[in-house]
Protein backbone atom coordinates (compact mmCIF):
# COMPACT_ATOMS: atom_id res chain seq x y z
CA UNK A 1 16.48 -129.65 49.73
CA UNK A 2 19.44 -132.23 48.59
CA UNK A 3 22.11 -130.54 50.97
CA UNK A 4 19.18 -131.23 53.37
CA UNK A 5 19.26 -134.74 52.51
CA UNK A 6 22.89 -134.77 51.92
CA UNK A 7 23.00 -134.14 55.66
CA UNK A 8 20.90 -136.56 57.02
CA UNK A 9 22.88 -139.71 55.29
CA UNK A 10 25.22 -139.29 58.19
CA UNK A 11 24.56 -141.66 61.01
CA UNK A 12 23.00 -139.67 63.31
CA UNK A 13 24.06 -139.84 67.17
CA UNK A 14 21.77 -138.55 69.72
CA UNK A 15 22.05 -135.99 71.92
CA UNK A 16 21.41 -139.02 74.83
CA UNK A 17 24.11 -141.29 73.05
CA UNK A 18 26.77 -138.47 73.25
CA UNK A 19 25.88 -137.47 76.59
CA UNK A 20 26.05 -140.91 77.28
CA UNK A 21 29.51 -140.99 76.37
CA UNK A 22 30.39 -138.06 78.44
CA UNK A 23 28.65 -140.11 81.23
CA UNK A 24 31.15 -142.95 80.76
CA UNK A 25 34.06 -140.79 79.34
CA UNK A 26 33.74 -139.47 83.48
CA UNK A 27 33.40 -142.49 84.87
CA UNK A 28 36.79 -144.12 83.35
CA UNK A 29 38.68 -141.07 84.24
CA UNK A 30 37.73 -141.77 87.94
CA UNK A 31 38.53 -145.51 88.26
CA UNK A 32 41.62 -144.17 85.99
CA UNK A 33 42.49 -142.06 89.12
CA UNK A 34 41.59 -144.67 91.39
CA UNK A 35 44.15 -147.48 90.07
CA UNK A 36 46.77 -144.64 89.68
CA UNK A 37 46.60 -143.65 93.19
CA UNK A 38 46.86 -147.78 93.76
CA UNK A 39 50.12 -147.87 91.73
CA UNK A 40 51.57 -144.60 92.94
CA UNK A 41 51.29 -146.17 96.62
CA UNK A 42 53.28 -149.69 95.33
CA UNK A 43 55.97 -147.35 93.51
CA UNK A 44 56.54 -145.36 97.10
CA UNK A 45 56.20 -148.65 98.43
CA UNK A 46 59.01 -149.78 96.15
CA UNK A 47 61.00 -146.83 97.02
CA UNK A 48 61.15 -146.97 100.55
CA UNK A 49 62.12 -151.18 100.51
CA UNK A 50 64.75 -149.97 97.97
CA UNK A 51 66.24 -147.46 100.52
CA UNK A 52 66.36 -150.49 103.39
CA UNK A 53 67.55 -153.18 101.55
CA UNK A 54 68.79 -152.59 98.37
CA UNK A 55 70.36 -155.72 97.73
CA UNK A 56 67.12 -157.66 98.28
CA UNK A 57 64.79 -154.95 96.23
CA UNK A 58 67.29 -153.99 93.82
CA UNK A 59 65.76 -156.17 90.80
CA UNK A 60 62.48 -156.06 91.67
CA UNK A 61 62.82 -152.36 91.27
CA UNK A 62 64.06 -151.72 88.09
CA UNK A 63 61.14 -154.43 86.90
CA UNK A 64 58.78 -151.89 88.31
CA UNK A 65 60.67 -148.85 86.98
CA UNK A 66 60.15 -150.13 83.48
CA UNK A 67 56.49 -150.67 84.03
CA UNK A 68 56.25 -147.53 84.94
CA UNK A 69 58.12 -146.31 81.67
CA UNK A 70 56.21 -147.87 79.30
CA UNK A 71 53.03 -147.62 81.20
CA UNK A 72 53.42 -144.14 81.28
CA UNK A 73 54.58 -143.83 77.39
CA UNK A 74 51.18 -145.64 76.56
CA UNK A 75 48.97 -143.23 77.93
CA UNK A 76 50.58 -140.18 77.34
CA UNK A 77 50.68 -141.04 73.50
CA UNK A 78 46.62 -141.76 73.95
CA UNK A 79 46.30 -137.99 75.72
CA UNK A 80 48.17 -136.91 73.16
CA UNK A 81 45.92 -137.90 70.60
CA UNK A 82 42.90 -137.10 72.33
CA UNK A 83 44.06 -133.77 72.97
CA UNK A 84 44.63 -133.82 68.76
CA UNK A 85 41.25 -134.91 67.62
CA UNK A 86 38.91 -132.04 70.23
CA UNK A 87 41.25 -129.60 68.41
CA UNK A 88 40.50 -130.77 65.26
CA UNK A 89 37.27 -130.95 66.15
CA UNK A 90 36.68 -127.81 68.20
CA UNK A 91 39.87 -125.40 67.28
CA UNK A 92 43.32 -125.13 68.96
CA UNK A 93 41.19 -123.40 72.12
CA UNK A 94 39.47 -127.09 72.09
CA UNK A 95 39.60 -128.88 76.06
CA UNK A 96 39.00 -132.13 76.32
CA UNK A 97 37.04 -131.98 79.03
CA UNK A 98 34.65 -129.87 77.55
CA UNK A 99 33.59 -131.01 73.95
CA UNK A 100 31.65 -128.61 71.87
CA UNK A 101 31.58 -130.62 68.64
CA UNK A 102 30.88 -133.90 70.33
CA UNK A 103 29.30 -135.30 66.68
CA UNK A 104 32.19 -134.30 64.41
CA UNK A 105 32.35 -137.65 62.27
CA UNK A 106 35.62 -135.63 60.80
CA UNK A 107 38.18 -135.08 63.59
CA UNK A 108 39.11 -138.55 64.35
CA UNK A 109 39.80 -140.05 60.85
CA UNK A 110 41.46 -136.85 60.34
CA UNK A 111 43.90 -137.01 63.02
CA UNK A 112 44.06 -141.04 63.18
CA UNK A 113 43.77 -142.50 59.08
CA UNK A 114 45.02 -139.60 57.07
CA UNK A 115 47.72 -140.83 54.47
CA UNK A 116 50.78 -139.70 55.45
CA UNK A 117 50.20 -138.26 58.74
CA UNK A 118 47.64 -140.47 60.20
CA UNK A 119 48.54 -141.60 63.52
CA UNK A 120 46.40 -145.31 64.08
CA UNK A 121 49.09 -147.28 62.69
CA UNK A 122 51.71 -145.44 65.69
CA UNK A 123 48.78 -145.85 68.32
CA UNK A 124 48.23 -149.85 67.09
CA UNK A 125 52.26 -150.70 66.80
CA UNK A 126 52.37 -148.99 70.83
CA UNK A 127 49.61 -151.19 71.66
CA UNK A 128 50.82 -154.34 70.74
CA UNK A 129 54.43 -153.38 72.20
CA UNK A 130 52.99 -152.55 75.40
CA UNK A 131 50.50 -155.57 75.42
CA UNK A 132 53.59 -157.99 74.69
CA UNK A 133 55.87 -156.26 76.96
CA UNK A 134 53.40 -156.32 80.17
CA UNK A 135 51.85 -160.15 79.60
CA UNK A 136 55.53 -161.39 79.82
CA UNK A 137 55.42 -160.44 83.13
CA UNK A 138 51.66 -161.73 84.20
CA UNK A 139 51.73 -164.94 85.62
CA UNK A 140 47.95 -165.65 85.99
CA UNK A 141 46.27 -167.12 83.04
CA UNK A 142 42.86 -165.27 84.33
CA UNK A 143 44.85 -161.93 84.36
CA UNK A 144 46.39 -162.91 81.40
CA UNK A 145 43.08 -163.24 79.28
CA UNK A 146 41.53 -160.25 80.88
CA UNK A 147 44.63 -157.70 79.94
CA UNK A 148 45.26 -159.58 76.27
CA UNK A 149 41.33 -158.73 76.38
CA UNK A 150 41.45 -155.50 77.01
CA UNK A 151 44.58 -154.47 74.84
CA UNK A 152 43.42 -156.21 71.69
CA UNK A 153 44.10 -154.96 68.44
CA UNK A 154 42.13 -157.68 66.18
CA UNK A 155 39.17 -156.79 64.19
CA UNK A 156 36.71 -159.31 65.30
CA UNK A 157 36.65 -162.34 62.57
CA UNK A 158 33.99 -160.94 60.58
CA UNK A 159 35.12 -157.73 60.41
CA UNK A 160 37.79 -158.49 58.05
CA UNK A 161 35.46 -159.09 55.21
CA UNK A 162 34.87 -155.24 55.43
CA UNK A 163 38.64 -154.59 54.32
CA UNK A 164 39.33 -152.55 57.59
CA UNK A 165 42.50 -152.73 59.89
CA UNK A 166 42.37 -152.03 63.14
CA UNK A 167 42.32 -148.17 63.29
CA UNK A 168 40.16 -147.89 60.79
CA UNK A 169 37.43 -149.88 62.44
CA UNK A 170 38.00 -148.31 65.91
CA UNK A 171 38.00 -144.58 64.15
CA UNK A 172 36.80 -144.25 60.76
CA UNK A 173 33.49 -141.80 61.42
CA UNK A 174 33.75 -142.22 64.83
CA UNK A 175 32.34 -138.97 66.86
CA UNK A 176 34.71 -137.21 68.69
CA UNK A 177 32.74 -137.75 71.48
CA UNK A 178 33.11 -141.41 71.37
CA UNK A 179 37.01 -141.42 69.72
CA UNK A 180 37.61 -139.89 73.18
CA UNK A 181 35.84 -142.25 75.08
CA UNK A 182 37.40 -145.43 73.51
CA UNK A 183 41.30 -143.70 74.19
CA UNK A 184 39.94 -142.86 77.92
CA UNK A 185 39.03 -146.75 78.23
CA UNK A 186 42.41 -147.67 76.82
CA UNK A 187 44.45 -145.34 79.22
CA UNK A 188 42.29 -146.96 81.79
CA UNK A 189 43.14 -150.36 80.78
CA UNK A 190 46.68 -149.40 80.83
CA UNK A 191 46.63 -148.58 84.60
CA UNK A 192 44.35 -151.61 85.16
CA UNK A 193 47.87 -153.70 83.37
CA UNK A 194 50.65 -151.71 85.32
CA UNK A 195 48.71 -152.18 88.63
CA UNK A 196 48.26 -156.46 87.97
CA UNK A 197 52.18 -156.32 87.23
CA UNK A 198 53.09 -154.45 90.11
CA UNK A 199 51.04 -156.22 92.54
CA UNK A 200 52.84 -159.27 91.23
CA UNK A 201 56.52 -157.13 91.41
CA UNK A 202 55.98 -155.85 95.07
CA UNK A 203 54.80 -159.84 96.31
CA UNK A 204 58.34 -160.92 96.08
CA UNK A 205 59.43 -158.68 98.38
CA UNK A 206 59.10 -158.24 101.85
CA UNK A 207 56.68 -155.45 102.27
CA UNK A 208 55.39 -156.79 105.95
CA UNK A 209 55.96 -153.42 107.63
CA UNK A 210 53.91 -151.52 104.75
CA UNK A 211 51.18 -153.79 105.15
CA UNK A 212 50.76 -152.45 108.81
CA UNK A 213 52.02 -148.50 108.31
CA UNK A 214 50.05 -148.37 104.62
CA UNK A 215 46.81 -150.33 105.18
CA UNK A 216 44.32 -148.88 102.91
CA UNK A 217 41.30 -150.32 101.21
CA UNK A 218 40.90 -150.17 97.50
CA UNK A 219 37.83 -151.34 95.02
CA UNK A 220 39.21 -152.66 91.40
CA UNK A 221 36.15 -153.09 88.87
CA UNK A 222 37.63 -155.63 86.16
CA UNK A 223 34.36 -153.53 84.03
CA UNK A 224 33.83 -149.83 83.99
CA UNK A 225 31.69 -149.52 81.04
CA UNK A 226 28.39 -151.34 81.93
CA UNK A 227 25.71 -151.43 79.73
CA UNK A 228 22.00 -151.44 81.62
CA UNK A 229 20.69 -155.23 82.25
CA UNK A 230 24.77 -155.83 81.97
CA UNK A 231 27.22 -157.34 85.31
CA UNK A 232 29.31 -154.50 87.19
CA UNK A 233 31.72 -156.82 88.49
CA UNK A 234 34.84 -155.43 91.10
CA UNK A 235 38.02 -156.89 93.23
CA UNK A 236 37.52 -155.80 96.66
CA UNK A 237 41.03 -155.54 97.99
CA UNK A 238 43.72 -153.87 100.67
CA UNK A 239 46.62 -153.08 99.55
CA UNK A 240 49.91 -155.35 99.06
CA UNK A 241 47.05 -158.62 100.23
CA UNK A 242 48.80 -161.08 102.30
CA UNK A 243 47.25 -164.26 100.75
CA UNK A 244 48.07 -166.15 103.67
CA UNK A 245 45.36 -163.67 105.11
CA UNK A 246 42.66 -162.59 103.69
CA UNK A 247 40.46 -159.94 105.02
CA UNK A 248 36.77 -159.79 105.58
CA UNK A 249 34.60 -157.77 103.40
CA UNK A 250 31.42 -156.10 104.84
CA UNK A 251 28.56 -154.14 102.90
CA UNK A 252 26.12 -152.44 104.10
CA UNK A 253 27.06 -153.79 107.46
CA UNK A 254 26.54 -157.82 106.14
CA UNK A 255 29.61 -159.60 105.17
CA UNK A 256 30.50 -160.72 102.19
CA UNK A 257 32.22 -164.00 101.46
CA UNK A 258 33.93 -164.44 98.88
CA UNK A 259 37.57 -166.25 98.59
CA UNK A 260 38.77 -164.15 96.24
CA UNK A 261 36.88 -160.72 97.37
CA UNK A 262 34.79 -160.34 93.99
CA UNK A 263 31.64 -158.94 94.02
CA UNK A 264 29.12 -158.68 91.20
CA UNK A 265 25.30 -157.43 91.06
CA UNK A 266 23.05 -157.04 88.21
CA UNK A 267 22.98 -152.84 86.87
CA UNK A 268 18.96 -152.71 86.47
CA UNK A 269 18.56 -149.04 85.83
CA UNK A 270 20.81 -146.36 85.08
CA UNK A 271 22.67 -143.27 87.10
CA UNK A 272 25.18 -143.22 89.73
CA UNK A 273 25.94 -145.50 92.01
CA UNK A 274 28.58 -146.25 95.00
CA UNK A 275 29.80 -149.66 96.31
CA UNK A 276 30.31 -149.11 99.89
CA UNK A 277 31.58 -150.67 102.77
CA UNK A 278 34.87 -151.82 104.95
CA UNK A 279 37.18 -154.17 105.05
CA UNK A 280 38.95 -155.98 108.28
CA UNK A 281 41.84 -157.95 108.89
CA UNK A 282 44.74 -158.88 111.36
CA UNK A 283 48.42 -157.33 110.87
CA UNK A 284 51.70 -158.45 111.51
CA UNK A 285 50.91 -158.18 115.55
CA UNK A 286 47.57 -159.92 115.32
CA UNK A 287 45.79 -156.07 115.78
CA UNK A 288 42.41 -156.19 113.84
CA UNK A 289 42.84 -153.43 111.26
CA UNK A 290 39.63 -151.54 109.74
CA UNK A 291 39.22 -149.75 106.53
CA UNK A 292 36.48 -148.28 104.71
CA UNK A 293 35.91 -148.10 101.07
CA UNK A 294 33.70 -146.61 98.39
CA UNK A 295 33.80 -147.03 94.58
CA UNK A 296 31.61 -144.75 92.16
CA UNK A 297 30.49 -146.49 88.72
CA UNK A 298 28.13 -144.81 86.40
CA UNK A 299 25.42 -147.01 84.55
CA UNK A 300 24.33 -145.88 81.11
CA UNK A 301 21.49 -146.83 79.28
CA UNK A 302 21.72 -149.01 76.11
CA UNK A 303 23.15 -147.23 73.45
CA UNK A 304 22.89 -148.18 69.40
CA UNK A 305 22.09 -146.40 66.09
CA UNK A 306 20.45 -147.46 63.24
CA UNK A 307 20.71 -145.48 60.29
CA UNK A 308 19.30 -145.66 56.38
CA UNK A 309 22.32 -145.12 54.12
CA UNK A 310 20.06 -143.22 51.72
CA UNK A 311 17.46 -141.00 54.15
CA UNK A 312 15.03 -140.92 57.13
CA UNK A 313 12.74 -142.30 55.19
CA UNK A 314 12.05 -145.43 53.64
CA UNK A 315 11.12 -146.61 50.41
CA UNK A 316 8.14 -148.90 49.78
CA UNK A 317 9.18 -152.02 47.43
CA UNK A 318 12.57 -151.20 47.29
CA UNK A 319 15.85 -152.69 48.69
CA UNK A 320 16.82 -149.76 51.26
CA UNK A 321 20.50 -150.18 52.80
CA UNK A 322 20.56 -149.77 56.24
CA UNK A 323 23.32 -149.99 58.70
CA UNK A 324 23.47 -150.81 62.78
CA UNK A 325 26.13 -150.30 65.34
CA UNK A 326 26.29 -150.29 69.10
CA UNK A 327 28.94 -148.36 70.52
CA UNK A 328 31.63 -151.04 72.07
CA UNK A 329 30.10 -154.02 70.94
CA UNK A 330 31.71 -155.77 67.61
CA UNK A 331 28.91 -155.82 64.91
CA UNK A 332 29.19 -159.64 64.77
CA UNK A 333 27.15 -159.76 68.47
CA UNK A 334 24.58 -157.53 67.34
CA UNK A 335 20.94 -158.50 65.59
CA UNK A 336 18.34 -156.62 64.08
CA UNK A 337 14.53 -157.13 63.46
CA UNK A 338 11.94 -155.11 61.61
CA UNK A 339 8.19 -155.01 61.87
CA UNK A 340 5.76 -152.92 59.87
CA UNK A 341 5.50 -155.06 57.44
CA UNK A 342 8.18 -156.09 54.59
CA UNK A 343 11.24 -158.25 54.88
CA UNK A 344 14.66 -157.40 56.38
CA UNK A 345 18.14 -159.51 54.83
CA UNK A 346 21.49 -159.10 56.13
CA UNK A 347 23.95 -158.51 53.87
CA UNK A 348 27.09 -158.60 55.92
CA UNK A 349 28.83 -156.90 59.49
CA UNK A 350 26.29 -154.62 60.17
CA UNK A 351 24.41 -154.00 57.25
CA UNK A 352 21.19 -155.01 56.10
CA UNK A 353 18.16 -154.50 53.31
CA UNK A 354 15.40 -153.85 54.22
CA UNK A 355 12.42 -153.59 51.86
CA UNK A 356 8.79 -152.43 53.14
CA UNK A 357 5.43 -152.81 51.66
CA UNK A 358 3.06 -150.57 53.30
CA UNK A 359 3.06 -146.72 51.48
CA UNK A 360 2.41 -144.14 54.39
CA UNK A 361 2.96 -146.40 57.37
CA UNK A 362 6.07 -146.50 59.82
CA UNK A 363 8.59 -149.48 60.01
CA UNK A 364 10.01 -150.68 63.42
CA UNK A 365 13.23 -151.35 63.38
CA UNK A 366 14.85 -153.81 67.26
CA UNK A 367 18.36 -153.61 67.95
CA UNK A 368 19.89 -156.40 70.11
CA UNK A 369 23.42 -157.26 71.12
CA UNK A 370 24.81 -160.69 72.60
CA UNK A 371 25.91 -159.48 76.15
CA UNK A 372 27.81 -161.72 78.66
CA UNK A 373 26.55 -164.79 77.55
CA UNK A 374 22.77 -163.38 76.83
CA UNK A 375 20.51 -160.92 74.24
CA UNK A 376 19.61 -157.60 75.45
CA UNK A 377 17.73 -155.55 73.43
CA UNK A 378 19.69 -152.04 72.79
CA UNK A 379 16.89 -150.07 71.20
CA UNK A 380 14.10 -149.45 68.55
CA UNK A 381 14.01 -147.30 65.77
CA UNK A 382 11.31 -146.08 63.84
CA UNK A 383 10.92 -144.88 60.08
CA UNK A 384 8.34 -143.60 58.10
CA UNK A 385 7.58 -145.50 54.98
CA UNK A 386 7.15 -143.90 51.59
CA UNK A 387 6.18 -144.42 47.81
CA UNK A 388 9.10 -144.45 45.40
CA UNK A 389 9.21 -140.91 43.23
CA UNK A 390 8.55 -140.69 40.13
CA UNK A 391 11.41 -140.75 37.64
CA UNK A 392 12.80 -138.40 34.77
CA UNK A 393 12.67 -139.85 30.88
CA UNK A 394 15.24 -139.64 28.73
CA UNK A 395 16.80 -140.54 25.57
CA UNK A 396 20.23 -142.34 25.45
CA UNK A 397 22.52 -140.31 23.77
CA UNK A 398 25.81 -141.89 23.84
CA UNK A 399 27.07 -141.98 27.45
CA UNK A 400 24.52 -139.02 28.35
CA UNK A 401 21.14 -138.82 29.03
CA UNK A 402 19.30 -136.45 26.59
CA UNK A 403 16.22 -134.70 29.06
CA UNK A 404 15.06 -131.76 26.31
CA UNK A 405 16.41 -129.44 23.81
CA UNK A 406 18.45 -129.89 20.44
CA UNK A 407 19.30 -133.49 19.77
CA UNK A 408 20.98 -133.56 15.95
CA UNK A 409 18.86 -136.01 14.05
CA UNK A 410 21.39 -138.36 13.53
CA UNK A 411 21.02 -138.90 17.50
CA UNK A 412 17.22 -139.68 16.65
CA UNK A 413 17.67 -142.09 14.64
CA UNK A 414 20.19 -144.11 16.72
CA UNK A 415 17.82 -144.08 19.78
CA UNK A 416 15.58 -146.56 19.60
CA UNK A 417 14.04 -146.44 23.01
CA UNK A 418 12.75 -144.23 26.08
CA UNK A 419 14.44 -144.50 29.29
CA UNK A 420 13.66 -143.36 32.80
CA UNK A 421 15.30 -143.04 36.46
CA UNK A 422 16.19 -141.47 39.64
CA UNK A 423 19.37 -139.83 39.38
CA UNK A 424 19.71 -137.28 42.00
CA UNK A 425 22.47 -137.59 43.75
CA UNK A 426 21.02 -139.98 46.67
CA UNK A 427 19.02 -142.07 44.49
CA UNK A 428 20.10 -144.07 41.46
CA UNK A 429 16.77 -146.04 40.65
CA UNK A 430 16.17 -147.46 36.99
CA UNK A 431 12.80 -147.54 35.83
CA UNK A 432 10.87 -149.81 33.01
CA UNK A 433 9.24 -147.60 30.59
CA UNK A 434 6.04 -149.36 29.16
CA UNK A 435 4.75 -146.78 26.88
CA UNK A 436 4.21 -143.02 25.98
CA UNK A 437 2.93 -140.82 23.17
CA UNK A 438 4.95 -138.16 20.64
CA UNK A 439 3.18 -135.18 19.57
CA UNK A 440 3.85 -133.87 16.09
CA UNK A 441 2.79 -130.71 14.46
CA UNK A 442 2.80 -130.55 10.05
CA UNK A 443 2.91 -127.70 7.76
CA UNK A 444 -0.18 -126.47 8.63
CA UNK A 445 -0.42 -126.42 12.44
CA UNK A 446 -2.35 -130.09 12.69
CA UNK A 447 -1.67 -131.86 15.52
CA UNK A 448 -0.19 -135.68 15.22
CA UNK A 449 -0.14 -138.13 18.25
CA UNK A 450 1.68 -141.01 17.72
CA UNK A 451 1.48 -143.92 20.48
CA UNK A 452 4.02 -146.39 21.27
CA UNK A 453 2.58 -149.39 23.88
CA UNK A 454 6.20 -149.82 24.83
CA UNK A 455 9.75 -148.08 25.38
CA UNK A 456 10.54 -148.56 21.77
CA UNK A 457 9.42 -145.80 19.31
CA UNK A 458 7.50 -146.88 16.64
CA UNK A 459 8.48 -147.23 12.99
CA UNK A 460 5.70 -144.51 12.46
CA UNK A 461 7.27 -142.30 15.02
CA UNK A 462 10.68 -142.84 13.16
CA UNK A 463 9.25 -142.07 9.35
CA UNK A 464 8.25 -138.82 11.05
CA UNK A 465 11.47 -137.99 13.07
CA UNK A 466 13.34 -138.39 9.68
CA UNK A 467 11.07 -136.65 7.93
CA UNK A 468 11.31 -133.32 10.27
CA UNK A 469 14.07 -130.39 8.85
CA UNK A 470 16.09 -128.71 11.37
CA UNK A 471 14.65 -126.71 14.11
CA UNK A 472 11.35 -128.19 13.66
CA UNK A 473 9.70 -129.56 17.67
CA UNK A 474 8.22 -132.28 18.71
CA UNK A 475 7.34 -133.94 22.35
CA UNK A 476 6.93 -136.81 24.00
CA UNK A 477 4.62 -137.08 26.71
CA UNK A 478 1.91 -139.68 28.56
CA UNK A 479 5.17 -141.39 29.68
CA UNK A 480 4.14 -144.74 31.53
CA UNK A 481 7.33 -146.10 33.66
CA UNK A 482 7.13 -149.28 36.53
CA UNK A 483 9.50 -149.07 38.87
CA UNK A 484 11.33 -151.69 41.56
CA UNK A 485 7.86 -151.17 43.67
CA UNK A 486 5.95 -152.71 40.27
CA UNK A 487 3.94 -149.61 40.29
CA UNK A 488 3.06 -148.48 36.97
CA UNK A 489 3.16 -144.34 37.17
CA UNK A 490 2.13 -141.61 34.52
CA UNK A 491 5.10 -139.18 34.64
CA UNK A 492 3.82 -135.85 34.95
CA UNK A 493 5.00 -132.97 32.17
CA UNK A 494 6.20 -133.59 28.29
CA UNK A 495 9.94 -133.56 26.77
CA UNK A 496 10.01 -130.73 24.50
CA UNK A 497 12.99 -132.50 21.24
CA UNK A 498 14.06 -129.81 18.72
CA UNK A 499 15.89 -131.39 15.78
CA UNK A 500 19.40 -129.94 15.22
C-alpha cells in the first residue's frame, strides 16, 4: 500500500494535459515551418541580389549569413536535446514525434541538471549568446521587447526565493512531454528572431524586382501557444513589404484595415482553426497583384495541476502542503482558492496549506492565472477529505523509538513518558499522549492495572517497573493520544515490554 502512495506524491499530469501538449507541441512545429519557409525565401532572395550586384549586397550578405549561422546553431542544439531526453525517456529506439513515456518526470532533469553532464547550463549560456547577438541587430523597440521576451532566461522575481536557476525551473520534473514542448517553442522563437533580422537585412537593399517575380503572402502569429479565453494575435504580411505600399488585407471576403496588418480575435473554445483570406497590392508597374493566405493555430484548453505533496487525500485539521502550476505561466501570475470548508495560506511560489475541517466531505480546490492583463480561471480540483490516523506509542529510548519487546531496565527507568506518532514514510505527525494504563501480573498470576491520567508514568508504575527481575512482561494499553485535529483517540491494541 505505501509504494501505492509513494506513487501518487508525484504531480500527476493528465492524460488531457499531455495530449494537450502534443496538441501545441504540433502546432509550433507548423508555424516553425511556416517562418522557415519565410526566411529560406529572403536567403534565396539574398543570393540572387548577391549574384547582380555584389558590390551593393556584399555586406548585407554576410550580416544575413551569420544569422543564419547562429540561428541555425540554436536550434539544432535544442533538437539535439530533445532528441536526448525521448531517449532517455523512451530508449535509444525513442522518436520524438511519437512519445510513449510522455509523463516521465525523470528524462529531462536527467539529461538537462545532472552534475557533471547536465546540459541546462550549455542550453542557457547559447541562449543568452544568441539573444545578445540577434537584438544588436533589431532596430524596433516593439521587436526588441517581443524577441528579449521570448528568449528570456530570468526566473521570474519570485522565483528566486525557491533557490532555482534557470534550467532548473524550466526542467526540474518537467514531463517529457512538456520538456519537448517548451524546446519546440524556443526553436520556434528562434525562427520568429532570424526572420525580424532578416526582414530588416534584405530592406536595405534593392529587392524591387523580387517584390514583383516573388510575391507571396505570409501570416506571422507574434503567439502560437494560446490558452482558451486568451488573444491569438498575427502579422498579416507579403513578403519583402514595401512600406511605402501597403497592401490590402481581406477575410472572409471583408477587408481588414489595419496600418500595420495585425489582426487579433478572442480564442473562445478550443480545436483547430485557420485564418484565411488574400492579400492585394500594386507592383513596381502599378499591376494589382493577388495572393491568398491561410494560417493553422491550434487552441487548447486551460491547462494546470494541483497536487497534495503528501496524497490524494486530505487530512481534516491538519496543515496539508499542496502545490499549483500551470504549464507556461510563472507561478507568481497564478492564484488559488478552496471551498469545502477550512482555510487555505500561501506559503510561497506556488505552494500553499491548506487545512480542512469537514471528515468525509470533498474540498474544492480553483486555479486561476493572470492572463494578458486579466484572471482566467485554469481549472478545479477536487479532494476527498479524511480523519487523521491513528498513531503508534512508543517509548523514547535514546535516539530510537522503543514499539515492543526487550527494553533493559535501566531504559525503564530513564523513560519517563509515553510518546506517539505517524511515522510512515509519508507522514511524520506528532501526537499528545493524555493518558493510558500498564498491566502487571505478580507471583501468583493477579492482575495489576495501573493508570496514569497523563503521558508521564506514575511513581506507582515506576516502584513496579523496578521491582520486576529480568524477563518478567508487562503492557501498556488504553493509550489516549490528541492529535493536530484536537481529536482525542483510544489507540487500538497493547505494547507488550519484557524487561531485559
Amino acid at each position: 500500500m505505501y509504494v501505492v502512495l509513494m506513487a501518487m506524491l508525484a504531480l500527476n499530469v493528465s492524460s488531457d494535459v499531455l495530449n494537450g501538449f502534443s496538441l501545441v507541441d504540433e502546432s509550433l512545429n507548423r508555424s516553425t515551418e511556416n517562418a522557415n519557409a519565410v526566411n529560406q525565401g529572403i536567403y534565396k532572395t539574398f543570393d540572387e541580389q548577391l549574384k547582380s550586384n555584389p558590390t551593393k549586397v556584399k555586406e548585407w550578405y554576410d550580416k544575413a549569413q551569420h544569422v543564419r549561422k547562429i540561428s541555425d546553431q540554436l536550434y539544432d542544439l535544442a533538437e539535439e536535446l530533445k532528441v536526448s531526453i525521448v531517449k532517455m525517456s523512451d530508449g535509444e529506439e525513442g522518436d520524438v514525434h511519437n512519445i510513449r513515456n510522455r509523463e516521465d518526470l525523470e528524462a529531462a532533469t536527467q539529461v538537462m541538471l545532472a552534475p557533471g553532464t547536465g546540459r541546462g547550463q550549455e542550453l542557457y549560456d547559447a541562449i543568452n549568446r544568441y539573444r545578445e547577438d540577434i537584438l544588436k541587430m533589431v532596430s524596433d523597440p516593439q521587436q526588441q521587447k517581443i524577441i528579449e521576451s521570448n528568449l528570456t532566461t530570468t526566473v521570474p522575481e519570485k522565483g528566486q526565493t525557491l533557490g532555482k536557476n534557470w534550467q532548473e525551473y524550466m526542467f526540474e520534473t518537467m514531463p517529457t512531454s512538456a520538456a519537448v514542448t517548451l524546446l519546440t517553442k524556443l526553436q520556434s522563437d528562434v525562427r520568429y528572431a532570424e526572420g525580424e533580422v532578416l526582414h530588416r537585412l534584405v530592406s536595405n537593399i534593392d529587392v524591387k524586382d523580387i517584390r514583383v517575380n516573388e510575391l507571396n503572402a505570409y501570416v506571422i502569429p507574434e503567439s502560437q501557444t494560446i490558452v482558451q479565453g486568451g488573444r491569438y494575435r498575427a502579422q498579416i504580411i507579403m513578403a519583402a513589404v514595401d512600406t511605402t505600399n501597403r497592401p490590402s488585407i481581406f477575410i472572409g471576403g471583408k477587408e481588414f484595415k489595419n496600418d500595420k496588418g495585425i489582426y487579433e480575435t478572442t480564442c473562445g473554445s478550443t480545436g483547430e482553426f485557420s485564418l484565411k483570406g488574400y492579400i492585394e497590392m500594386l507592383n513596381g508597374s502599378g499591376e494589382r497583384v493577388k495572393r491568398d493566405f491561410e494560417q493553422k493555430y491550434t487552441v487548447v484548453a486551460p491547462a494546470a495541476t494541483v497536487s497534495a505533496d503528501l496524497m490524494n487525500v486530505l487530512y481534516a485539521g491538519y496543515d496539508n502542503p499542496m502545490s499549483v502550476s500551470v504549464p507556461g505561466v510563472p507561478t507568481s501570475q497564478i492564484s488559488l482558492s478552496m471551498s469545502g470548508g477550512g482555510t487555505l495560506t500561501p506559503k510561497g511560489e506556488g505552494k500553499f496549506i491548506a487545512k480542512p475541517t469537514q471528515v468525509g466531505g470533498e474540498v474544492t480546490f480553483t486555479v486561476s492565472a493572470s492572463l494578458n492583463g486579466a484572471s482566467q480561471q485554469m481549472g478545479q480540483f477536487k479532494y476527498r477529505v479524511r480523519k487523521l490516523p491513528d498513531p503508534t506509542a512508543y517509548i523514547q529510548n535514546g535516539d530510537d523509538h522503543f514499539l515492543g519487546g526487550k527494553l533493559s531496565k535501566q531504559a525503564l527507568m530513564a523513560a519517563d513518558h509515553l510518546g506517539a506518532a505517524v511515522d510512515d514514510g509519508l507522514l511524520n505527525i506528532p501526537y499528545r499522549v493524555t493518558g493510558f494504563v500498564a498491566t502487571f501480573f505478580d507471583n501468583m498470576g493477579n492482575q495489576i492495572d495501573e493508570a496514569s491520567s497523563s503521558a508521564a508514568f506514575t511513581d506507582r508504575q515506576k516502584n513496579i517497573i523496578r521491582q520486576l527481575a529480568r524477563g518478567k512482561r508487562f503492557y501498556i494499553g488504553k493509550i489516549k493520544a490528541i492529535g493536530p485535529d484536537n481529536i482525542e483517540r483510544t489507540l487500538n491494541g497493547s505494547m507488550e515490554v519484557t524487561v531485559n
